[in-house]
C-alpha atoms as a PDB file:
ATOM      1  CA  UNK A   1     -31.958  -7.389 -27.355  1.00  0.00           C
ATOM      2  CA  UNK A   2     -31.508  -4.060 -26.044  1.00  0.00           C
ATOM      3  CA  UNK A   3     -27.884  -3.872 -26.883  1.00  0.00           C
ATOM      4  CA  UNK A   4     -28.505  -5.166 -30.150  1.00  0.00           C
ATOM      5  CA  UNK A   5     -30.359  -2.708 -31.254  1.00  0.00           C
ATOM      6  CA  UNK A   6     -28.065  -0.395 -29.651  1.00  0.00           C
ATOM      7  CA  UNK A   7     -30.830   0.761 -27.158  1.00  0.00           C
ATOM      8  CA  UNK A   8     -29.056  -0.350 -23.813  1.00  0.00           C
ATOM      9  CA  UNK A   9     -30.481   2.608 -21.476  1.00  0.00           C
ATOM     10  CA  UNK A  10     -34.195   2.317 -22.977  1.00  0.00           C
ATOM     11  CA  UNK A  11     -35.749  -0.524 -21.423  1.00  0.00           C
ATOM     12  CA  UNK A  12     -37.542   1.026 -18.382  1.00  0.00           C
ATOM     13  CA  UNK A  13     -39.003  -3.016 -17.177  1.00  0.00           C
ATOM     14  CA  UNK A  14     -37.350  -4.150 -14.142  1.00  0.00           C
ATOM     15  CA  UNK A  15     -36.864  -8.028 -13.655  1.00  0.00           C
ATOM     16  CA  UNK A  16     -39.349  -7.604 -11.008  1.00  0.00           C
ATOM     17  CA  UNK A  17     -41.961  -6.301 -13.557  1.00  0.00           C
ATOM     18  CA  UNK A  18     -41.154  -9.560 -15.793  1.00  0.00           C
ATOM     19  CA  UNK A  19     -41.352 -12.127 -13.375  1.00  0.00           C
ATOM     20  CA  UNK A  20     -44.373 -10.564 -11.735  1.00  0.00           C
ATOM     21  CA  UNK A  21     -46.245 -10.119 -15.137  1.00  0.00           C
ATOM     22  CA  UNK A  22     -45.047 -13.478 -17.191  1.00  0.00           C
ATOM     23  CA  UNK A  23     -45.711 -15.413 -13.899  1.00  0.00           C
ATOM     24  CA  UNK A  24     -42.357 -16.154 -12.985  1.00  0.00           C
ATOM     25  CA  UNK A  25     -43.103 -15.729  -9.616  1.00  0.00           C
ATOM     26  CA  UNK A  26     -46.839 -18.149  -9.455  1.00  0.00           C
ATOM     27  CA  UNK A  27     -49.034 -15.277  -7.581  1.00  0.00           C
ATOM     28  CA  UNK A  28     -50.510 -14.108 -11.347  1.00  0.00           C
ATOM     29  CA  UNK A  29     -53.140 -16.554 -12.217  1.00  0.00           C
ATOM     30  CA  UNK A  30     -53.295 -14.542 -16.001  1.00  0.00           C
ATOM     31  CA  UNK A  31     -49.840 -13.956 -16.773  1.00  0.00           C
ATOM     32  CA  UNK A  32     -49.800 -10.696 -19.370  1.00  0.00           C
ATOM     33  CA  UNK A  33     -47.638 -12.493 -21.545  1.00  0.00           C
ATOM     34  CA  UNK A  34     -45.522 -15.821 -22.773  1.00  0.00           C
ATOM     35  CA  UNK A  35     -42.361 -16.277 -23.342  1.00  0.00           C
ATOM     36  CA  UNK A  36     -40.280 -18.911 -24.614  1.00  0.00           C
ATOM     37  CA  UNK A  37     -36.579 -19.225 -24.252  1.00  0.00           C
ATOM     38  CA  UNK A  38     -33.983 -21.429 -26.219  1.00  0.00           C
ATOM     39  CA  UNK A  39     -31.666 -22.716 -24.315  1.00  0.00           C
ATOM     40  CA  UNK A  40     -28.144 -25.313 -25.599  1.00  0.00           C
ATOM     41  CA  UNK A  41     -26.884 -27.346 -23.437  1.00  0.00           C
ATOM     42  CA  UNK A  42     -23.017 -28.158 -24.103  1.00  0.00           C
ATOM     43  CA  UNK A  43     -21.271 -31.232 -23.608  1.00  0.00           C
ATOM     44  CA  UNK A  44     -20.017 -29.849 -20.213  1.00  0.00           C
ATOM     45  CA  UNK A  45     -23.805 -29.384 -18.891  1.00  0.00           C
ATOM     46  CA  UNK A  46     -23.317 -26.034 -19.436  1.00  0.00           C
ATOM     47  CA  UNK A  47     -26.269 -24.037 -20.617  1.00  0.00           C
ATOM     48  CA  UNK A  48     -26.237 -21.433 -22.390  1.00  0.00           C
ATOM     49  CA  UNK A  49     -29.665 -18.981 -23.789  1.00  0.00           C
ATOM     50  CA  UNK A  50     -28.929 -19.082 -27.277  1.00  0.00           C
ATOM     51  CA  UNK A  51     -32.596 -16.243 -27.723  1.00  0.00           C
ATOM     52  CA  UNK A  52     -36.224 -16.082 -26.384  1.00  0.00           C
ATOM     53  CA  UNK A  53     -39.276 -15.125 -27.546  1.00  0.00           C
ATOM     54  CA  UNK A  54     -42.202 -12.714 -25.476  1.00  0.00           C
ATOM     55  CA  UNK A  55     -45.648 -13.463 -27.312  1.00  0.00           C
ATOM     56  CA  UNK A  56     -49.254 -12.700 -26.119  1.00  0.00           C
ATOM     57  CA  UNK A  57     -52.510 -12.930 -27.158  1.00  0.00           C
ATOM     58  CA  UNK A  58     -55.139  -9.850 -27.336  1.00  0.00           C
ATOM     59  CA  UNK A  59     -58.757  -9.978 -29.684  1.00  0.00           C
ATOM     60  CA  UNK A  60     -60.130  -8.099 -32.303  1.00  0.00           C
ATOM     61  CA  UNK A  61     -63.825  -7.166 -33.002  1.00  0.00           C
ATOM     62  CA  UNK A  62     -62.737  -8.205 -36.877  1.00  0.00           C
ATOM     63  CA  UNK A  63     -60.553 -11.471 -36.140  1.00  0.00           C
ATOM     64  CA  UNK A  64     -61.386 -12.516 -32.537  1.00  0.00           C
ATOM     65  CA  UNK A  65     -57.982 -13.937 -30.516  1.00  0.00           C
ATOM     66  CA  UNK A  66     -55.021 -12.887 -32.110  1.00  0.00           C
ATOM     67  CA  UNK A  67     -51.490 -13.967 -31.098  1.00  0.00           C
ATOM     68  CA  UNK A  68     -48.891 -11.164 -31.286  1.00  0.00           C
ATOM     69  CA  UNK A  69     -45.340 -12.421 -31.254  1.00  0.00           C
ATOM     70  CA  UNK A  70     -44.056  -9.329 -29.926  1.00  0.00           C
ATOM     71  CA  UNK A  71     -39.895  -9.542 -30.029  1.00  0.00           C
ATOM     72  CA  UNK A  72     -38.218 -12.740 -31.521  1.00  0.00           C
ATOM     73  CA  UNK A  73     -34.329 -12.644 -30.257  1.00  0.00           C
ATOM     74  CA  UNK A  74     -31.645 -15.072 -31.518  1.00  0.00           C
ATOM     75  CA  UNK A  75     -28.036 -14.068 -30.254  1.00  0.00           C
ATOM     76  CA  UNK A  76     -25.805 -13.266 -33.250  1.00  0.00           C
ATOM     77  CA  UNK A  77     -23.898 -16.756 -32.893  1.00  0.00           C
ATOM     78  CA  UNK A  78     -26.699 -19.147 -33.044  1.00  0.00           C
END
């Protein structure tokens, strides 16, 4: 997403920071966020991440629990 939006020395998260915070790893029993990734699989069983989502939710004294879809990414070709 980064290079897309032609941003490719911004992101400051490390994959460390992801895996630790999303879970990835299974030592944080309250992950800070979700994410969701869509992935093809070709003929070849060759997969390929066609985009992902990172989502979380957070609350609101006016709403109560709100779900913030917080970047949406679909590569170009899908």
């Amino acid at each position: 997403m980064a290079d897309f939006e032609d941003m490719s020395d911004y992101p400051k998260l490390t994959e460390s920071d992801l895996l630790r915070d999303g879970n990835f790893d299974g030592l944080n029993p309250n992950p800070l966020f979700n994410s969701h990734v869509a992935e093809l699989v070709k003929e070849n069983d060759q997969k390929i991440i066609a985009g992902y989502t990172i989502s979380y939710f957070t609350y609101s004294t006016w709403q109560g629990k709100v779900f913030f879809l917080e970047d949406i990414y679909v590569k170009p070709d899908y």
